[in-house]
N, C-alpha and C. Protein backbone atom coordinates (compact mmCIF):
# COMPACT_ATOMS: atom_id res chain seq x y z
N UNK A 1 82.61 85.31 165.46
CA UNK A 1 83.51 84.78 166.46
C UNK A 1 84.93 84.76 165.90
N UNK A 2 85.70 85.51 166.32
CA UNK A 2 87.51 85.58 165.96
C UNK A 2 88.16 84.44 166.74
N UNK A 3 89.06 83.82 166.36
CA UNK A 3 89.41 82.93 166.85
C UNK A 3 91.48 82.68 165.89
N UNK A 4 91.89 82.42 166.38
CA UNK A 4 93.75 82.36 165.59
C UNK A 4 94.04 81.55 164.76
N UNK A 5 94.88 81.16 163.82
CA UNK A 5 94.81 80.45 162.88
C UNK A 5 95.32 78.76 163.60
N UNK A 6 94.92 77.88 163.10
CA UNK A 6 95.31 76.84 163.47
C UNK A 6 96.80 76.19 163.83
N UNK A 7 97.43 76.42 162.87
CA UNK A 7 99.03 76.37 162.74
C UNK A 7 99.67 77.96 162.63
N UNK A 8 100.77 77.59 163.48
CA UNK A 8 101.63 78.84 163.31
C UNK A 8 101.88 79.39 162.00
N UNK A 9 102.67 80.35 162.27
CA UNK A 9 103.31 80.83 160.58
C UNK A 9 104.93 80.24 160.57
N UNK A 10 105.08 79.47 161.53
CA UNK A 10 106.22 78.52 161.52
C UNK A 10 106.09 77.11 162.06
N UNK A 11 104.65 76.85 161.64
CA UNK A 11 104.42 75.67 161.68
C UNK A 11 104.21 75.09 160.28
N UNK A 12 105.25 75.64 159.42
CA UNK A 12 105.15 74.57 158.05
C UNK A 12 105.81 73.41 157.64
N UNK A 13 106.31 73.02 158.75
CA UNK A 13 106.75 71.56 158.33
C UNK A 13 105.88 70.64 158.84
N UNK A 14 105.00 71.09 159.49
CA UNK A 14 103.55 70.13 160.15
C UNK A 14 102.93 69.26 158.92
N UNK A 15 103.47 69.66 157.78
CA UNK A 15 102.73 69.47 156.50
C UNK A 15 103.66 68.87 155.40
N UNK A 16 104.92 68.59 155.42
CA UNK A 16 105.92 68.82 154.64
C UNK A 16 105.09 68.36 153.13
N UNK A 17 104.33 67.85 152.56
CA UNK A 17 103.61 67.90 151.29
C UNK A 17 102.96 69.13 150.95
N UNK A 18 102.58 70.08 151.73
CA UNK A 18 102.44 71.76 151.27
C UNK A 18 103.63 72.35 151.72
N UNK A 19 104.38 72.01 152.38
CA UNK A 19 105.51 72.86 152.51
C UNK A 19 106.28 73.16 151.35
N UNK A 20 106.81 71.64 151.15
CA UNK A 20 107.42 71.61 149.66
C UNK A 20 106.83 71.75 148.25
N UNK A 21 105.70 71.64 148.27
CA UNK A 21 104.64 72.09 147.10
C UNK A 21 104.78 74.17 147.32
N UNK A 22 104.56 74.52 148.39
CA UNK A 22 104.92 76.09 148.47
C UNK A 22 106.20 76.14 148.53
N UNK A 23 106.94 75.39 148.33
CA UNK A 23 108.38 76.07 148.15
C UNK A 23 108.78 75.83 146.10
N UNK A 24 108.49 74.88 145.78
CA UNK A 24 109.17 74.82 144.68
C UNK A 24 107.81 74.83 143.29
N UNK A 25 106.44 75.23 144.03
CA UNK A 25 105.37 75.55 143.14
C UNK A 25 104.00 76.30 143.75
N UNK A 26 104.94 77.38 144.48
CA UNK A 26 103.69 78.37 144.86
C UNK A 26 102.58 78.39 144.07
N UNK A 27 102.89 78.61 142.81
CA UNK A 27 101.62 79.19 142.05
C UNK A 27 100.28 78.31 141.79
N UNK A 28 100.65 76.91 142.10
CA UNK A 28 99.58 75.62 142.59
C UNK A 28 99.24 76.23 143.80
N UNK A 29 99.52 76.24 144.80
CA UNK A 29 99.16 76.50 146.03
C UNK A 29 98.43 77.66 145.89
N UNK A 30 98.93 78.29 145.10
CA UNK A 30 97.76 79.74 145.52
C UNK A 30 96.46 79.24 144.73
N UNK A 31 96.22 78.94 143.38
CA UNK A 31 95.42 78.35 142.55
C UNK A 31 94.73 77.19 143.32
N UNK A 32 94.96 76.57 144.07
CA UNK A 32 94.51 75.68 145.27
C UNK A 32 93.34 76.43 145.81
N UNK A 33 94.35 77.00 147.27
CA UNK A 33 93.36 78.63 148.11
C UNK A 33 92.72 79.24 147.30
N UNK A 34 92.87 79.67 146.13
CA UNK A 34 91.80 80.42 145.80
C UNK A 34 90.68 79.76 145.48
N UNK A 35 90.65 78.34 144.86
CA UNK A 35 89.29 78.12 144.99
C UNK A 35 88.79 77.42 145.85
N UNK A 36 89.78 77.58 146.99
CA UNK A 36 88.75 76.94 148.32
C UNK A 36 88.14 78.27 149.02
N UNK A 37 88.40 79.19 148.82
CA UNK A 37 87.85 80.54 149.01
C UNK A 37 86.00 81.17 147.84
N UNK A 38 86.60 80.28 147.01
CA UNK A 38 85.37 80.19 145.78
C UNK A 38 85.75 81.33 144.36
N UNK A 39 87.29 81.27 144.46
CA UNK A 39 87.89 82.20 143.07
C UNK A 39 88.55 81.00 141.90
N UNK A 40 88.59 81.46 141.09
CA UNK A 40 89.21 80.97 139.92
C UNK A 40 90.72 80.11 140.11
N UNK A 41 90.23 79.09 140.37
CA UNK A 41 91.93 78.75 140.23
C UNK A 41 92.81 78.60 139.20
N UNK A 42 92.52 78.56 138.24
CA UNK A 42 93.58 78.96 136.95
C UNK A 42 94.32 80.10 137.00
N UNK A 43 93.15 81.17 137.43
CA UNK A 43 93.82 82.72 137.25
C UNK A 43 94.27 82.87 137.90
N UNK A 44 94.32 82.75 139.39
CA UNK A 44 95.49 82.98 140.14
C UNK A 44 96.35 81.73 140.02
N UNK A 45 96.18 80.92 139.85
CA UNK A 45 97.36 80.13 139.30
C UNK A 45 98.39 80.96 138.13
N UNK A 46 97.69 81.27 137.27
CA UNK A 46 98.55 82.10 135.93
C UNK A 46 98.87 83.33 136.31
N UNK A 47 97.87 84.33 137.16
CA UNK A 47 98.27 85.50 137.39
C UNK A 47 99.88 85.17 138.80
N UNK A 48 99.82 83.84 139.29
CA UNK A 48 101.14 84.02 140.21
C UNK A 48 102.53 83.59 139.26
N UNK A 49 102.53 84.12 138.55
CA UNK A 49 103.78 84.03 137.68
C UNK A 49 104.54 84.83 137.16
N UNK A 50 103.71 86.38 137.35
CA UNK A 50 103.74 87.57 137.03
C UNK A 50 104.20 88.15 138.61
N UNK A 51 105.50 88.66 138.32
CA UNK A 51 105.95 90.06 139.88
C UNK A 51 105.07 90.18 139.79
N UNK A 52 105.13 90.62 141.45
CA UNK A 52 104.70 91.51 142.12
C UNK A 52 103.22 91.27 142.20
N UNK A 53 102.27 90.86 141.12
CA UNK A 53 100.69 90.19 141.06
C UNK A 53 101.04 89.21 142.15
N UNK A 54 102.02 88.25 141.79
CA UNK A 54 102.04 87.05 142.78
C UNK A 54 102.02 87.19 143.93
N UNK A 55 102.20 88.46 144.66
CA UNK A 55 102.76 88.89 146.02
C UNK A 55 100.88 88.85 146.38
N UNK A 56 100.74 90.32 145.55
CA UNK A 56 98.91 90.47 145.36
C UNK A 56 98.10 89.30 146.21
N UNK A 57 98.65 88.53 144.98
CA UNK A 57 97.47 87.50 144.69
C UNK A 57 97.32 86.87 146.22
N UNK A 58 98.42 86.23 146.81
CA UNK A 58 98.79 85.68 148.14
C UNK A 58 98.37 86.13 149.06
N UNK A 59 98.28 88.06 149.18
CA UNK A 59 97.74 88.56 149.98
C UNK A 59 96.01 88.65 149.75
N UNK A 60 95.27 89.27 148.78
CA UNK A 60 94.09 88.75 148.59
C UNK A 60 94.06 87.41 149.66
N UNK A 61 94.23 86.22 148.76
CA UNK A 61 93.51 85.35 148.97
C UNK A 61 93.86 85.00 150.70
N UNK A 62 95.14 85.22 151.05
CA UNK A 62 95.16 84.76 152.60
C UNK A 62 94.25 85.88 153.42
N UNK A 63 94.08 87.26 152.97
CA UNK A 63 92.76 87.75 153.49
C UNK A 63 91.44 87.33 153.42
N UNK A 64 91.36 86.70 152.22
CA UNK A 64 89.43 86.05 151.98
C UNK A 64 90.06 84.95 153.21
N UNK A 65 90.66 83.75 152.75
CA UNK A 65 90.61 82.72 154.34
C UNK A 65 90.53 83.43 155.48
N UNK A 66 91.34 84.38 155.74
CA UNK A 66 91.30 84.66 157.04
C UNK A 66 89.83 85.25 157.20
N UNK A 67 89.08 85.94 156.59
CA UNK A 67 87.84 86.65 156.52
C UNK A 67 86.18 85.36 156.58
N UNK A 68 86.64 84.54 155.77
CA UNK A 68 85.96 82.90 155.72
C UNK A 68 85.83 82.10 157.11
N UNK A 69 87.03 82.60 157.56
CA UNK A 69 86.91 81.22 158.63
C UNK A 69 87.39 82.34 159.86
N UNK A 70 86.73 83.59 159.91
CA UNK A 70 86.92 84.61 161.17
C UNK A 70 88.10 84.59 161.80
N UNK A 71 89.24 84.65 161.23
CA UNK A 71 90.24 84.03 162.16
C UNK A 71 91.03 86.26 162.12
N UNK A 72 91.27 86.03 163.40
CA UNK A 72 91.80 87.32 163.59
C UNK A 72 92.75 87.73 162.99
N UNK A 73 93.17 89.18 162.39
CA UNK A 73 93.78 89.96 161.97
C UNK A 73 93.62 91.01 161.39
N UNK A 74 94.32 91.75 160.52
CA UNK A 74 94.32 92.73 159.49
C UNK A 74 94.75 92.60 157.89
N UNK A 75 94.48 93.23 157.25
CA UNK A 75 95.07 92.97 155.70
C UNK A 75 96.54 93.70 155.98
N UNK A 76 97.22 94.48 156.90
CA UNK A 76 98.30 94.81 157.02
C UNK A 76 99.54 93.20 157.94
N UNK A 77 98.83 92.78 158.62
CA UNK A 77 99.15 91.43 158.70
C UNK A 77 99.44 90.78 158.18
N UNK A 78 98.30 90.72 157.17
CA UNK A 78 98.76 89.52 156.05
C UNK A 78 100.09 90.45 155.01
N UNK A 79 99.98 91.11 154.69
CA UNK A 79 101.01 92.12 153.86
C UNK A 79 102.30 91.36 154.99
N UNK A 80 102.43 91.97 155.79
CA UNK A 80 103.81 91.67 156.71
C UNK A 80 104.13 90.31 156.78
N UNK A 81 103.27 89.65 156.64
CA UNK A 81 103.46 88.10 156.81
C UNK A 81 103.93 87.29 155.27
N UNK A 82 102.79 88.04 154.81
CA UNK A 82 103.69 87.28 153.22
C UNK A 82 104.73 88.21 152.46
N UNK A 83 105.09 89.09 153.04
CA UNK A 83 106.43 89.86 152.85
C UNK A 83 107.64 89.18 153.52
N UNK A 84 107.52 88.84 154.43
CA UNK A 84 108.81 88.34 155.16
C UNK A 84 108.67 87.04 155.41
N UNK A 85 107.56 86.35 155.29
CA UNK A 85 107.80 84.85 155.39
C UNK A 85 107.00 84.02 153.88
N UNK A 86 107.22 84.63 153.05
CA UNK A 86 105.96 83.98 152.14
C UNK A 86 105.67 82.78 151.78
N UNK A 87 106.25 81.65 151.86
CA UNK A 87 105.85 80.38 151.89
C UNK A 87 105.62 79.67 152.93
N UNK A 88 106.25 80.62 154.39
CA UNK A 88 105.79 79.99 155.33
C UNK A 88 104.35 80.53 155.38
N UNK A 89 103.62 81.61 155.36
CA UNK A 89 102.46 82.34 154.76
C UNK A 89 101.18 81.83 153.73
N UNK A 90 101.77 80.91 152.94
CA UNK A 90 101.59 80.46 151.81
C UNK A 90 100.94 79.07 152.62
N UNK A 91 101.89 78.44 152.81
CA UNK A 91 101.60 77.10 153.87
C UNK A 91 100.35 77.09 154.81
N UNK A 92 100.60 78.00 155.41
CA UNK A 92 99.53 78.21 156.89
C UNK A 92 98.35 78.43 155.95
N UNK A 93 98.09 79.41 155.01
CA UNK A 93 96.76 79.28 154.67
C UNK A 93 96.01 77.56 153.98
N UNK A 94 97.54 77.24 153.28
CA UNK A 94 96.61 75.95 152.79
C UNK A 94 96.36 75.22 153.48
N UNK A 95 97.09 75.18 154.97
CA UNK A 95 96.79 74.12 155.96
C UNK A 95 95.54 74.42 156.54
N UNK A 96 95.04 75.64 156.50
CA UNK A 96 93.95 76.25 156.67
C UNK A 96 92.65 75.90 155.93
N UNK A 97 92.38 76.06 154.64
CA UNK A 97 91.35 75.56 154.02
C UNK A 97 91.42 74.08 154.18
N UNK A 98 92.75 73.22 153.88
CA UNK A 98 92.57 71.73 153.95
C UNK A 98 92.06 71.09 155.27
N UNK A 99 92.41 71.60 156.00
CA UNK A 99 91.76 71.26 157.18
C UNK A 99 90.35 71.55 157.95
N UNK A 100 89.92 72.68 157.53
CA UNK A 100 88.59 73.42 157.97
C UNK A 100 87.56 73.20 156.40
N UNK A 101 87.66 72.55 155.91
CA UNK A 101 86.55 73.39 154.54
C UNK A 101 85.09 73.59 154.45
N UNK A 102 85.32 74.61 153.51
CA UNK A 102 83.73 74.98 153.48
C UNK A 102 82.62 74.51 152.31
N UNK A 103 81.82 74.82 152.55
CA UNK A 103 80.58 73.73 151.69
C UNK A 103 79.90 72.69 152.51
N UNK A 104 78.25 72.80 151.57
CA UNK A 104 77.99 71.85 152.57
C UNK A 104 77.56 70.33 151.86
N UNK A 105 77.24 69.81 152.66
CA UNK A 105 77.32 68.45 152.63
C UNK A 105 76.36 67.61 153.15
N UNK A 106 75.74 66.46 152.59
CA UNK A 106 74.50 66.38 152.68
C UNK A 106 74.85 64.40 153.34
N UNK A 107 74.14 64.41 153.99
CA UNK A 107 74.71 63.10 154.97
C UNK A 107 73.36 62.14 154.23
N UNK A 108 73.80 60.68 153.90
CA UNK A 108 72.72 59.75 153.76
C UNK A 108 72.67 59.10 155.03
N UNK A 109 71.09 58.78 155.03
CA UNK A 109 70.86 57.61 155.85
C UNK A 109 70.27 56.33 155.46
């Protein structure tokens, strides 16, 4: 089932605690997403510090969310999106895992 992402890609002030965390420490934020996706968060934490990987890395991982939680698009999408808006890009995905997550969870009674 495809369905659109929750928040715009200019809905990052909906959040201003990931906004400003993706503005002045992307490389947490990606290290975040990636292991709400189920990747290493160190390494893309360390690998976003390095050109041009960092661009990578952003795109990867906002493709696994978008792929996780069926939400429509393309990997050329995400390229265009975190090319020209990348922390607003950056944002929308974490508002994405923080809000939807996956795993499960076992209820007491």
């Amino acid at each position: 089932m495809s369905r659109d992402w929750k928040h715009g890609i200019f809905g990052c002030f909906g959040d201003c605690s990931i906004c400003l965390l993706s503005f002045f420490c992307p490389c947490y934020v990606i290290g975040k997403n990636a292991e709400a996706v189920g990747e290493r968060c160190c390494l893309y934490c360390c690998l976003s510090f390095i050109p041009f990987i960092n661009f990578w890395c952003s795109v990867a991982i906002r493709s696994r969310i978008r792929a996780q939680k069926g939400i429509d698009g393309t990997c050329c999408s995400d390229v265009l999106c975190t090319l020209c808006f990348p922390f607003c890009a950056l944002t929308q995905a974490a508002r994405e895992v923080q809000e939807t997550p996956t795993g499960l969870y076992m209820l007491r009674e």
